[in-house]
Protein backbone atom coordinates (compact mmCIF):
# COMPACT_ATOMS: atom_id res chain seq x y z
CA UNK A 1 22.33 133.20 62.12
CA UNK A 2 25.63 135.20 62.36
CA UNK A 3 25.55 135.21 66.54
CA UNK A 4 24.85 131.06 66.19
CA UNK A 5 28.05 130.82 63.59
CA UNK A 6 29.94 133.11 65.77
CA UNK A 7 29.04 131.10 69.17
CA UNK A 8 30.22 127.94 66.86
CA UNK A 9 33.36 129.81 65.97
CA UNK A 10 34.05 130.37 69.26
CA UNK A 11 33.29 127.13 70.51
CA UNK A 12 35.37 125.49 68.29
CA UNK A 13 38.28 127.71 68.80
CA UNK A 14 37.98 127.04 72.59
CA UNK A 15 38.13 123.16 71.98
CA UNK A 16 41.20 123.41 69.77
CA UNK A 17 43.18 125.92 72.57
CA UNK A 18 41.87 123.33 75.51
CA UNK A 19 42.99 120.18 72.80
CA UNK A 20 46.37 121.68 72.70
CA UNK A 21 46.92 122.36 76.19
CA UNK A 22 46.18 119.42 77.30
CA UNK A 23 48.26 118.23 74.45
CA UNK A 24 50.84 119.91 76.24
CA UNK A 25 50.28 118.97 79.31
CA UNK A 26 50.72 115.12 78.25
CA UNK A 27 54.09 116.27 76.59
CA UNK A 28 55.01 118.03 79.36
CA UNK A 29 54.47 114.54 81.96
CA UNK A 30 56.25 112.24 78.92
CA UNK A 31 59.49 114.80 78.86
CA UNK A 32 59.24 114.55 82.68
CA UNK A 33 58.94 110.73 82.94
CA UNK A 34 61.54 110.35 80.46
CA UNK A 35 64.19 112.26 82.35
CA UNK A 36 63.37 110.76 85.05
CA UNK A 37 64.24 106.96 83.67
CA UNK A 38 67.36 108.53 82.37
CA UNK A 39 68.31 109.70 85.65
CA UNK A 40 67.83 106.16 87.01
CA UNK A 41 69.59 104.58 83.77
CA UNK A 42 72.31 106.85 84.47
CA UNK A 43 72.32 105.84 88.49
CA UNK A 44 72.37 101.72 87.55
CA UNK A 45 75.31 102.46 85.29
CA UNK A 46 77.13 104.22 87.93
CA UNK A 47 76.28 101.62 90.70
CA UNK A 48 77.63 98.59 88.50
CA UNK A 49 80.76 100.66 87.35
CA UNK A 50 81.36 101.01 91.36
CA UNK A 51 80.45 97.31 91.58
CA UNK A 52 83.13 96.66 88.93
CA UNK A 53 85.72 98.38 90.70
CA UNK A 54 85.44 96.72 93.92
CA UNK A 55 85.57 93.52 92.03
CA UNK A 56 88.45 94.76 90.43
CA UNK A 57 89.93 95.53 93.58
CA UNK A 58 89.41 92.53 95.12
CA UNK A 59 91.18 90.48 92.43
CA UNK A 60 94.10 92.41 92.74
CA UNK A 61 94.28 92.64 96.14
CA UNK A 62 94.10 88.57 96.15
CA UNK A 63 96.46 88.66 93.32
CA UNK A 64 99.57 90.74 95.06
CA UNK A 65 98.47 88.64 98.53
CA UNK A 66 99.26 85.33 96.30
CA UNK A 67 102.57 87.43 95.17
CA UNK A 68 103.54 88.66 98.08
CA UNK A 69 103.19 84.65 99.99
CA UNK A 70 104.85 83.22 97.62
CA UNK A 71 107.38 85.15 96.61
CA UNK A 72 108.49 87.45 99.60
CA UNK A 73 108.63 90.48 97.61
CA UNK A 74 107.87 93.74 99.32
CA UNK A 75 106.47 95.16 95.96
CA UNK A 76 103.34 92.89 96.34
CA UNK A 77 102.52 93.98 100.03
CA UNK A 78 102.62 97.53 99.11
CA UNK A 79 100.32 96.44 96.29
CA UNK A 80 98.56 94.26 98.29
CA UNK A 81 97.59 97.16 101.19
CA UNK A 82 97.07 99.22 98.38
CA UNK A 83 94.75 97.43 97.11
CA UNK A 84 92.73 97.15 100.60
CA UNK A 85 92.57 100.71 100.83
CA UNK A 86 90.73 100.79 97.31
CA UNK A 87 87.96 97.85 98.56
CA UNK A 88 87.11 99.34 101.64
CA UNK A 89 86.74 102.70 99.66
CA UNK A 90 85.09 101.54 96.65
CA UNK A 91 82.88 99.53 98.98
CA UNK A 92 81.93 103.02 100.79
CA UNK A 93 81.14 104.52 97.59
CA UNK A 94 79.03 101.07 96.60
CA UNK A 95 77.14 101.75 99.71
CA UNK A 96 75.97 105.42 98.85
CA UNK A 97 75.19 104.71 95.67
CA UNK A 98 72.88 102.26 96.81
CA UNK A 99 71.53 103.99 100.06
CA UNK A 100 68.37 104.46 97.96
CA UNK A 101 67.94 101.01 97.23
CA UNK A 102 67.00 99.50 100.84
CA UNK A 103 66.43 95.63 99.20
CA UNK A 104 70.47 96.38 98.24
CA UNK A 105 71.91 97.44 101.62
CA UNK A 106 69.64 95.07 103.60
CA UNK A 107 71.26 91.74 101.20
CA UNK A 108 74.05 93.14 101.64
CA UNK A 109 74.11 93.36 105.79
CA UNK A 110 75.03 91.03 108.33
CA UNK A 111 73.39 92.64 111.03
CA UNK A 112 70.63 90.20 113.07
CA UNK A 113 68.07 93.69 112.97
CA UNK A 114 67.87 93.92 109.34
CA UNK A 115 67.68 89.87 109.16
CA UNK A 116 64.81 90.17 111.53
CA UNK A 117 63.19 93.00 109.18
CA UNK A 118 63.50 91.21 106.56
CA UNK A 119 62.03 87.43 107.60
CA UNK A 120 59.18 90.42 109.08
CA UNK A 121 58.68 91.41 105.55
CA UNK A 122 57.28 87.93 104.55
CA UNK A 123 60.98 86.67 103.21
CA UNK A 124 61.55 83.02 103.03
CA UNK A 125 65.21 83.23 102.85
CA UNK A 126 68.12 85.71 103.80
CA UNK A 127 71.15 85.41 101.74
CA UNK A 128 74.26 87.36 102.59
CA UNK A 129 75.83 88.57 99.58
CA UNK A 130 79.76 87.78 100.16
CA UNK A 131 81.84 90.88 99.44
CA UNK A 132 85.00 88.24 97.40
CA UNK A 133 84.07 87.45 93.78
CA UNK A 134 84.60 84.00 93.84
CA UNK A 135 81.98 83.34 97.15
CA UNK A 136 79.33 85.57 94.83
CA UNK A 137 80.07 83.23 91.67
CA UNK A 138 79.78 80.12 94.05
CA UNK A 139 77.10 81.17 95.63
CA UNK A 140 74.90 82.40 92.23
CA UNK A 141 75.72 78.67 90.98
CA UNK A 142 74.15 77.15 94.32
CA UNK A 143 71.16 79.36 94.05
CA UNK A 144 71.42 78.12 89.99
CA UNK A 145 71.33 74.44 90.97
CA UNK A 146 68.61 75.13 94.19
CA UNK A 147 66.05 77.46 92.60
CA UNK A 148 66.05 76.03 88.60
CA UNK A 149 66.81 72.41 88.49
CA UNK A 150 65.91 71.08 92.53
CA UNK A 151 63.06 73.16 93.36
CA UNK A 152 59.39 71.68 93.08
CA UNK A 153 57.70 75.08 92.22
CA UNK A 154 53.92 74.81 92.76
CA UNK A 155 51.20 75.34 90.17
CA UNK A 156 49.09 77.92 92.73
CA UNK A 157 49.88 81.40 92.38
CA UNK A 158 51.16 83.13 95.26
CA UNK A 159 48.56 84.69 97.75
């Protein structure tokens, strides 16, 4: 009777141990996965703070060409070349950031290869993102008007 309550004993103290390793082997893969999205939460921050920039860039560099024309002033070219520098740079750093996002660069290129790969891939459309603020915001209200109020979507789901 004591070898059968021992053997129990030990059983159950074998369960508990295995319970709590696998226990910590599912806290182990949560820690993991949650790092991970932080990592990535971090990355989209950085890539729209770059994104930001250029934008920021661009306006200014629009801003001291518009000086520059109209007034004559050699303060707004400097400005204005200045300001260049910082878009193609920014732009650079946009570009790395997103290197691991191929659906970003390929968008984003106007290169007849990667318009090829992508009608390949089973795309209906290619869409050049323009680098100048105001061709994105005129171009996001076409797509507005096109894909939500003249589009006839239809009631099959896709294959």
């Amino acid at each position: 009777m004591a070898a059968n309550r021992s053997k129990l004993v030990d059983g159950l103290a074998f369960i508990s141990v295995l319970c709590f390793v696998l226990a910590g082997l599912a806290l182990l893969e949560q820690v993991q996965s949650l790092a991970s999205a932080a990592g990535w939460v971090a990355h989209t921050r950085e890539v729209l703070q770059s994104l930001d920039r250029v934008t920021l860039d661009i306006r200014e560099s629009e801003a001291s060409q518009r000086g520059y024309l109209l007034t004559g002033h050699a303060m707004f070219l400097q400005t204005y070349e200045a300001a260049s520098d910082s878009v193609h740079r920014d732009l650079d750093v946009l570009v790395r950031l997103t290197q691991d996002n191929p659906r970003h660069q390929a968008t984003s290129s106007r290169e007849q290869e990667d318009i090829d790969q992508a009608y390949s891939a089973g795309a209906n459309s290619y869409i050049q993102k323009p680098v100048l603020f105001e061709k994105l915001a005129e171009l996001s209200e076409r797509l507005h008007t096109y894909w939500l109020l003249t589009n006839v979507v239809s009631s099959r789901p896709r294959a």
